[in-house]
Structure formats: C-alpha cells, structure tokens
Protein backbone atom coordinates (compact mmCIF):
# COMPACT_ATOMS: atom_id res chain seq x y z
CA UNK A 1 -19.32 123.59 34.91
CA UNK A 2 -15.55 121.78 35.12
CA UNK A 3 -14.68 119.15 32.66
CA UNK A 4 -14.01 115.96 34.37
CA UNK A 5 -11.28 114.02 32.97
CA UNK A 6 -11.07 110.43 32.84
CA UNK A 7 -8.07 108.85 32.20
CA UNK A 8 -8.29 106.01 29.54
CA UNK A 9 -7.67 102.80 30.48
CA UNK A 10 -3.98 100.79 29.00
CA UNK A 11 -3.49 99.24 26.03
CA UNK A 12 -1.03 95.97 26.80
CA UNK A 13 1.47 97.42 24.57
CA UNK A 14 1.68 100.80 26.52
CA UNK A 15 1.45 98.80 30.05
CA UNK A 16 4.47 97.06 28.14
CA UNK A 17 6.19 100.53 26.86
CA UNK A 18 5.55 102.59 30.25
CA UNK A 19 6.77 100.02 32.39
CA UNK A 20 9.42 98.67 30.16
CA UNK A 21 8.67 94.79 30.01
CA UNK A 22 7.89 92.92 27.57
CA UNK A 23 4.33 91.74 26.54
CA UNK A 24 4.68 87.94 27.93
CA UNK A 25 5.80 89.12 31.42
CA UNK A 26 2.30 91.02 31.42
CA UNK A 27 0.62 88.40 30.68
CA UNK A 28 2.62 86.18 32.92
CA UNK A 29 2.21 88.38 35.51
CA UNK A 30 -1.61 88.34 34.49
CA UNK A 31 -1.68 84.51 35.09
CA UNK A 32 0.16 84.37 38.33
CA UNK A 33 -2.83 86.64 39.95
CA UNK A 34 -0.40 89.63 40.55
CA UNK A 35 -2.34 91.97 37.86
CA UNK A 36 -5.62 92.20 36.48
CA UNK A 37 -7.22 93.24 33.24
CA UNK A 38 -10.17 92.62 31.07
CA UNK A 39 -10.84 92.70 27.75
CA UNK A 40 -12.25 95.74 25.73
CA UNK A 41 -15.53 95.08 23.76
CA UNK A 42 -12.86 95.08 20.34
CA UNK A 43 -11.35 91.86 22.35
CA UNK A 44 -8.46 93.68 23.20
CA UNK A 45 -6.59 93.08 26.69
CA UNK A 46 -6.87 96.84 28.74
CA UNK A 47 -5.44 98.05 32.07
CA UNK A 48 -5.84 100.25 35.04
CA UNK A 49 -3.84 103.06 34.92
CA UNK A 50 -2.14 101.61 38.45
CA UNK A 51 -1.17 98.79 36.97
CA UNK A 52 1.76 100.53 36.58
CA UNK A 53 2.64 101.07 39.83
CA UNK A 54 2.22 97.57 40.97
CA UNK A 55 4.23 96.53 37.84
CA UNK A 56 6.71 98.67 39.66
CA UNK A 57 6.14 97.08 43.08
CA UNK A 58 6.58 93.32 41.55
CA UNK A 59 9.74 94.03 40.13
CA UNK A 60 11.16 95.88 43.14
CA UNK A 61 10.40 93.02 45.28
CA UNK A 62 11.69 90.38 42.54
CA UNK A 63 14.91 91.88 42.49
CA UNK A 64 14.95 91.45 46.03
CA UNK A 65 14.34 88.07 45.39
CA UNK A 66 11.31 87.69 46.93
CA UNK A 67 9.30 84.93 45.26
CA UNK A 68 5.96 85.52 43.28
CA UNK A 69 3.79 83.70 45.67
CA UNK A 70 4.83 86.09 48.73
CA UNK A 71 4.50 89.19 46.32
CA UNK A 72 0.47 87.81 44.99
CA UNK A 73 -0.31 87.42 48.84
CA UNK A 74 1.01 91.20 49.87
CA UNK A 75 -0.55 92.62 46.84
CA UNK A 76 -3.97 90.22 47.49
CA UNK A 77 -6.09 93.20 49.67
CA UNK A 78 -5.22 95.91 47.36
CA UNK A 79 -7.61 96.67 44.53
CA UNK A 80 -6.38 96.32 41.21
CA UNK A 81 -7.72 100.70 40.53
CA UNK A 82 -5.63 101.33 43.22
CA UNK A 83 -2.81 103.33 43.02
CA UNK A 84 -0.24 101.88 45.71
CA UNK A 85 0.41 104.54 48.74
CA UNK A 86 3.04 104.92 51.15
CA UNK A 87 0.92 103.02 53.96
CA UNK A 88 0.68 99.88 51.40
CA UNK A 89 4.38 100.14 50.67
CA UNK A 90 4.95 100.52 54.40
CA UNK A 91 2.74 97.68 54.55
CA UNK A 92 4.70 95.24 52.01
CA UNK A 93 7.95 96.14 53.57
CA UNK A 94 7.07 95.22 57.09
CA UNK A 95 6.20 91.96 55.88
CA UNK A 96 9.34 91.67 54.00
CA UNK A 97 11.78 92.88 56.05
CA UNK A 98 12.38 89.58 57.87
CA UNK A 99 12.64 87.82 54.95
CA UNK A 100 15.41 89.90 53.60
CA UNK A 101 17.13 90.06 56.99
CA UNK A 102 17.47 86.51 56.94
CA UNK A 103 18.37 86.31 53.16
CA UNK A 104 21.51 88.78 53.74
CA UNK A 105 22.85 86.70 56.84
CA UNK A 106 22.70 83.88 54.47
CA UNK A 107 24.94 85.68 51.58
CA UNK A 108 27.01 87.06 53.74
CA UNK A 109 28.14 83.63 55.85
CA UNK A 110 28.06 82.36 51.63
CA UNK A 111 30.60 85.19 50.99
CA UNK A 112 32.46 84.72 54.07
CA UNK A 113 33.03 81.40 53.81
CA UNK A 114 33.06 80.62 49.87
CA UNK A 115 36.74 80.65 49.56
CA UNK A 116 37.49 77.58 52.07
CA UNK A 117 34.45 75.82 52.64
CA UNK A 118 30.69 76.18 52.48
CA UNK A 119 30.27 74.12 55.28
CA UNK A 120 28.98 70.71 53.57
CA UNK A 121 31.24 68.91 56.05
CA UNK A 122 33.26 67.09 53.51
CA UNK A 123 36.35 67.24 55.70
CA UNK A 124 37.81 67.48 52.06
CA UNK A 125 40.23 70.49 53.37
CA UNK A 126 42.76 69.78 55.54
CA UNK A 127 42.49 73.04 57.38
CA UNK A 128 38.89 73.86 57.02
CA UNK A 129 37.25 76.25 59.71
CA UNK A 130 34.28 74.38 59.97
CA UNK A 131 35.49 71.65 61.38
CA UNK A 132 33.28 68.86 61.43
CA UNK A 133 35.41 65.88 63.35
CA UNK A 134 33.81 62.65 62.89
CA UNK A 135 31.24 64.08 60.48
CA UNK A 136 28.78 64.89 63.44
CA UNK A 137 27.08 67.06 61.08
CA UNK A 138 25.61 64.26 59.48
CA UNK A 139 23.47 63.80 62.06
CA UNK A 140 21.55 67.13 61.66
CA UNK A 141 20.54 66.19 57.98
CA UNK A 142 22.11 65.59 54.56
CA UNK A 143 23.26 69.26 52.88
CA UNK A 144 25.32 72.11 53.78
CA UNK A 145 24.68 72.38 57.56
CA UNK A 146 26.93 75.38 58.94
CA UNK A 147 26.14 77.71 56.26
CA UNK A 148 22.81 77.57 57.11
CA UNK A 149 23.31 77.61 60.79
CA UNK A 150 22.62 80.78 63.13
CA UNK A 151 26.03 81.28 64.42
C-alpha cells in the first residue's frame, strides 16, 4: 500500500520566512480578510500551505497599486486550501486590467506634464499649455482638472 503524504500545515514564522514578510503584515493581512488561519490546539496561529501563493498574489497586485479592498473582493470565491491556478490569475487580471489601464494614462499625462503644469489652472505660468483663460476650469470642480481629463 502507498504512503500518503500530508503536508503539515504553517507555522506564522515560516508563512513569514517563505514568503519573506514580516510577522505583522500576516497578521495584518489576516485582519483585512485577505488570508485565513486558525489556531493549533497549543494556541498557536497555523496556515495552509497556499497561503503562500496568495501571499504572493497580494503583493503582486499591491505593487501594482491596487488597493486591499479590490484585492479581498478578487480573492473572496477562492478557498483559503486553494492553491491559486492560472484560470484564477486569469481571473484577477481581467478584473484588473482596466484599472491599471486607467492608472498608467494617469502617470503618464503626470509625467508629461509635471515639468510646466499639472493642470490645476492656476494661470500661475505665463506660458502654460493648459491654458485655462478666465479660469473656466473652475466650473468643472475645485482640483487639478486637465490632468485628470481624457484628452
């Protein structure tokens, strides 16, 4: 008869080790709904093996800047055991991918038009390319209004 082997369940300080955060960002991350544990009958916080990967997913998608709220809801359906595929990745990016499209059209008018104005409509500059004669802008709302425009 074959042995079965079942892998042990994570200490915090390896989930901390193998994914290379610290402790409190577990936990954090444990608070914010994005990972789940439970305690061991010693008291002591354990892990899914796949926490890993979703450790892996959250700080993909942080560094994308994608808030913690939007990551909790993509990550809501999959179960915590579960070892993230390519058709959940697939999944997350789809829903993503409009975000970030929008977020680098931002940065980019931001880096085009840093060095001479970022479009407040200050009329501060005498030659600013955002012209904004008689402060119309004004009308559309207080705050930078041409950076954030679709132009």
């Amino acid at each position: 008869m074959a042995e079965v082997t079942v892998k042990q369940p994570l200490g915090v300080g390896d989930v901390a080790k193998r994914s290379g955060i610290a402790v409190s960002t577990i936990h954090f991350y444990e608070t914010k709904g994005l990972i789940e544990g439970w305690r061991s009958a010693g008291n002591q916080r354990r892990y899914h093996r796949a926490v890993l990967r979703r450790i892996a997913i959250i700080r993909i998608a942080q560094r994308a800047g994608i808030p913690l709220a939007v990551i909790r809801e993509a990550l809501a359906d999959l179960p915590h055991d579960h070892v993230p595929n390519a058709r959940d990745w697939q999944r997350f990016t789809d829903a993503w991918k409009g975000m970030l499209e929008e977020r680098i059209i931002g940065l980019t008018q931001l880096r085009d038009q840093i060095a001479s104005c970022i479009g407040c409509g200050c009329l501060s500059l005498e030659e600013c390319p955002l012209r904004n004669p008689d402060d119309e802008l004004s009308r559309q709302g207080s705050g930078p209004r041409c950076l954030t425009s679709k132009r």
